[in-house]
Protein backbone atom coordinates (compact mmCIF):
# COMPACT_ATOMS: atom_id res chain seq x y z
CA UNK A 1 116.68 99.14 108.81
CA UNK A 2 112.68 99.09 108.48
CA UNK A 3 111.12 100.24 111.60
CA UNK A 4 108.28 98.21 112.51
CA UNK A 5 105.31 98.09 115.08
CA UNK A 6 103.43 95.20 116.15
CA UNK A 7 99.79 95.30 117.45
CA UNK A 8 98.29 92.15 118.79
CA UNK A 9 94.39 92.52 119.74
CA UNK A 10 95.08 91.03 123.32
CA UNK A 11 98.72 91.65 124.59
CA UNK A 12 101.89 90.32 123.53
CA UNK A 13 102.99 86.81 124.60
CA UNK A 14 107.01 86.85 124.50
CA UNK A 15 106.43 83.70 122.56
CA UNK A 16 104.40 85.23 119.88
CA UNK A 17 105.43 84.21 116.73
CA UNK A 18 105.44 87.86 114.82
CA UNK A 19 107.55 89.26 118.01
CA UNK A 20 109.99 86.12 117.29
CA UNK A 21 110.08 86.36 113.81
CA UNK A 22 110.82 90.00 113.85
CA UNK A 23 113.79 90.02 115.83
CA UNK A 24 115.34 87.56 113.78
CA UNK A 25 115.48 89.44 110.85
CA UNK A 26 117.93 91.67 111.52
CA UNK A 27 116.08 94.55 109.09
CA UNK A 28 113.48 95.29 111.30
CA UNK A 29 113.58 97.23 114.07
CA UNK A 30 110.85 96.97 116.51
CA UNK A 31 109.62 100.86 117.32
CA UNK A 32 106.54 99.77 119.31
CA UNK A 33 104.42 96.50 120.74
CA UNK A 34 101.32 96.98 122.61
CA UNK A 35 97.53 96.12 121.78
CA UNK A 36 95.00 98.32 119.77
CA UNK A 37 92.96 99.33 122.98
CA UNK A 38 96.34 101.10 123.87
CA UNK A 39 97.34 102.46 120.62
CA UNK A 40 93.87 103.32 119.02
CA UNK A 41 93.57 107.01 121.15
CA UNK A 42 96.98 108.19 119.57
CA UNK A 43 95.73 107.15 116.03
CA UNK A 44 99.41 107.02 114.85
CA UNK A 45 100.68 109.23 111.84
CA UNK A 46 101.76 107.01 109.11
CA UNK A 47 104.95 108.02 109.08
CA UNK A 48 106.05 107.04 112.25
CA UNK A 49 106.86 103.36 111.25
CA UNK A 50 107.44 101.84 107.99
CA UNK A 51 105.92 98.79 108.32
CA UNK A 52 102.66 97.51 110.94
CA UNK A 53 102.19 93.85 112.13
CA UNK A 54 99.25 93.23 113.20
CA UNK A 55 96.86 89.92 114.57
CA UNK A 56 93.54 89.56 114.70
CA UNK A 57 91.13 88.24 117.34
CA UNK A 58 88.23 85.76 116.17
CA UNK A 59 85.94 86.83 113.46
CA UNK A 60 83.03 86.56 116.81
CA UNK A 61 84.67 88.93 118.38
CA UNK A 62 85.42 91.79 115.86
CA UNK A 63 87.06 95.05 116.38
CA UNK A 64 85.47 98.18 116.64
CA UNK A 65 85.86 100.68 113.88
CA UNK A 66 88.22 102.81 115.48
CA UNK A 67 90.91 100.07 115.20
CA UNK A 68 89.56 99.25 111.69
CA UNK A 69 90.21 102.63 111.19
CA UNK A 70 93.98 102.71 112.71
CA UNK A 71 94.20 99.50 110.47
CA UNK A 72 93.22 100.72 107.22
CA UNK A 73 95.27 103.68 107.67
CA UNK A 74 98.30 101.98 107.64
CA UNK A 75 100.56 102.33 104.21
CA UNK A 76 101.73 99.00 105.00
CA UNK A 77 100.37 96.00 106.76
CA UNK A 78 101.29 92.36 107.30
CA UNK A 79 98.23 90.82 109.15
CA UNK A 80 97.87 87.51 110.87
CA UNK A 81 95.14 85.69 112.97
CA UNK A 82 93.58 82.03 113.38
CA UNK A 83 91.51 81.90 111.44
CA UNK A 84 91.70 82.67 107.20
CA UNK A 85 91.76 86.04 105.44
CA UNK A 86 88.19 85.70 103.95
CA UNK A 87 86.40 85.74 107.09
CA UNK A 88 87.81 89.46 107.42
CA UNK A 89 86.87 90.79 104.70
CA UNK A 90 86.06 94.52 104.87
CA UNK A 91 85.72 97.57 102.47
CA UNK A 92 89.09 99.17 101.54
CA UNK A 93 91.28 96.44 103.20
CA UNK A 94 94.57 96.10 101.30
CA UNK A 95 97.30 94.32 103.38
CA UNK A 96 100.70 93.71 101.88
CA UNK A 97 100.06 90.17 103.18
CA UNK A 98 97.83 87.61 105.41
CA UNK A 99 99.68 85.04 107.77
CA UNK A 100 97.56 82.30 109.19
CA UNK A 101 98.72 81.14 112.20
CA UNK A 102 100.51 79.07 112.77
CA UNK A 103 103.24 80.01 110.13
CA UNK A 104 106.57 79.13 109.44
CA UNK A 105 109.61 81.72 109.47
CA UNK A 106 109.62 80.98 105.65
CA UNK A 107 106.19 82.08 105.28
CA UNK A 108 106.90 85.31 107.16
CA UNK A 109 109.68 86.04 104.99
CA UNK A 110 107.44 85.47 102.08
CA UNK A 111 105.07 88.37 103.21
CA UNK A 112 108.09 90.34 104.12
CA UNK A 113 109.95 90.02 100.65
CA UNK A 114 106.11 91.73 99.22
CA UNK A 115 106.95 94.26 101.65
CA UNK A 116 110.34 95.06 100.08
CA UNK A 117 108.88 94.63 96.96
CA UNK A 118 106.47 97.20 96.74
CA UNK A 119 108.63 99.74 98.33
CA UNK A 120 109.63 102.55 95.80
């Protein structure tokens, strides 16, 4: 079992699709949901999950640098938003994979699998 978090920039709709998507796998197991306004304070230690989830907001309406921060942190990160990976394109971002949404359950498994793949 992988444990997991999932941050979403504005909180979690039940229907998300990431919150969905990782309760069907059945080798995740979800340690923590909330948004980055509620997490960013605790700056999490990286090894208290093995895996982050994470969505975007618009590229208008970008995130301060303390979540960049808590982002780029991460040793591994799926990230998803709207709108396509280029128009986030920072310094020393290195997710294990980018979801535009909407995305199919095959596409998350896809960015999963890279997950499993690069573990040691």
């Amino acid at each position: 079992m992988y444990r997991c978090l999932l941050l979403c920039y504005s909180g979690v709709a039940p229907s998300s699709l990431l919150l969905k998507f990782i309760e069907r796998t059945g080798c995740l197991e979800l340690s923590w949901v909330g948004t980055y306004a509620e997490l960013a304070p605790s700056a999490p230690p990286a090894a208290g999950w093995d895996l982050v989830f994470a969505t975007l907001p618009a590229p208008d309406h970008p995130l301060l640098d303390s979540y960049w921060r808590v982002l780029q942190g991460q040793k591994a990160l799926i990230l998803s938003s709207l709108y396509p990976e280029k128009m986030f394109v920072r310094e020393g971002w290195r997710p294990v994979a980018f979801l535009n949404e909407p995305f199919s359950f095959e596409q998350f498994q896809e960015a999963l699998q890279r997950y499993l793949d690069q573990r040691p």
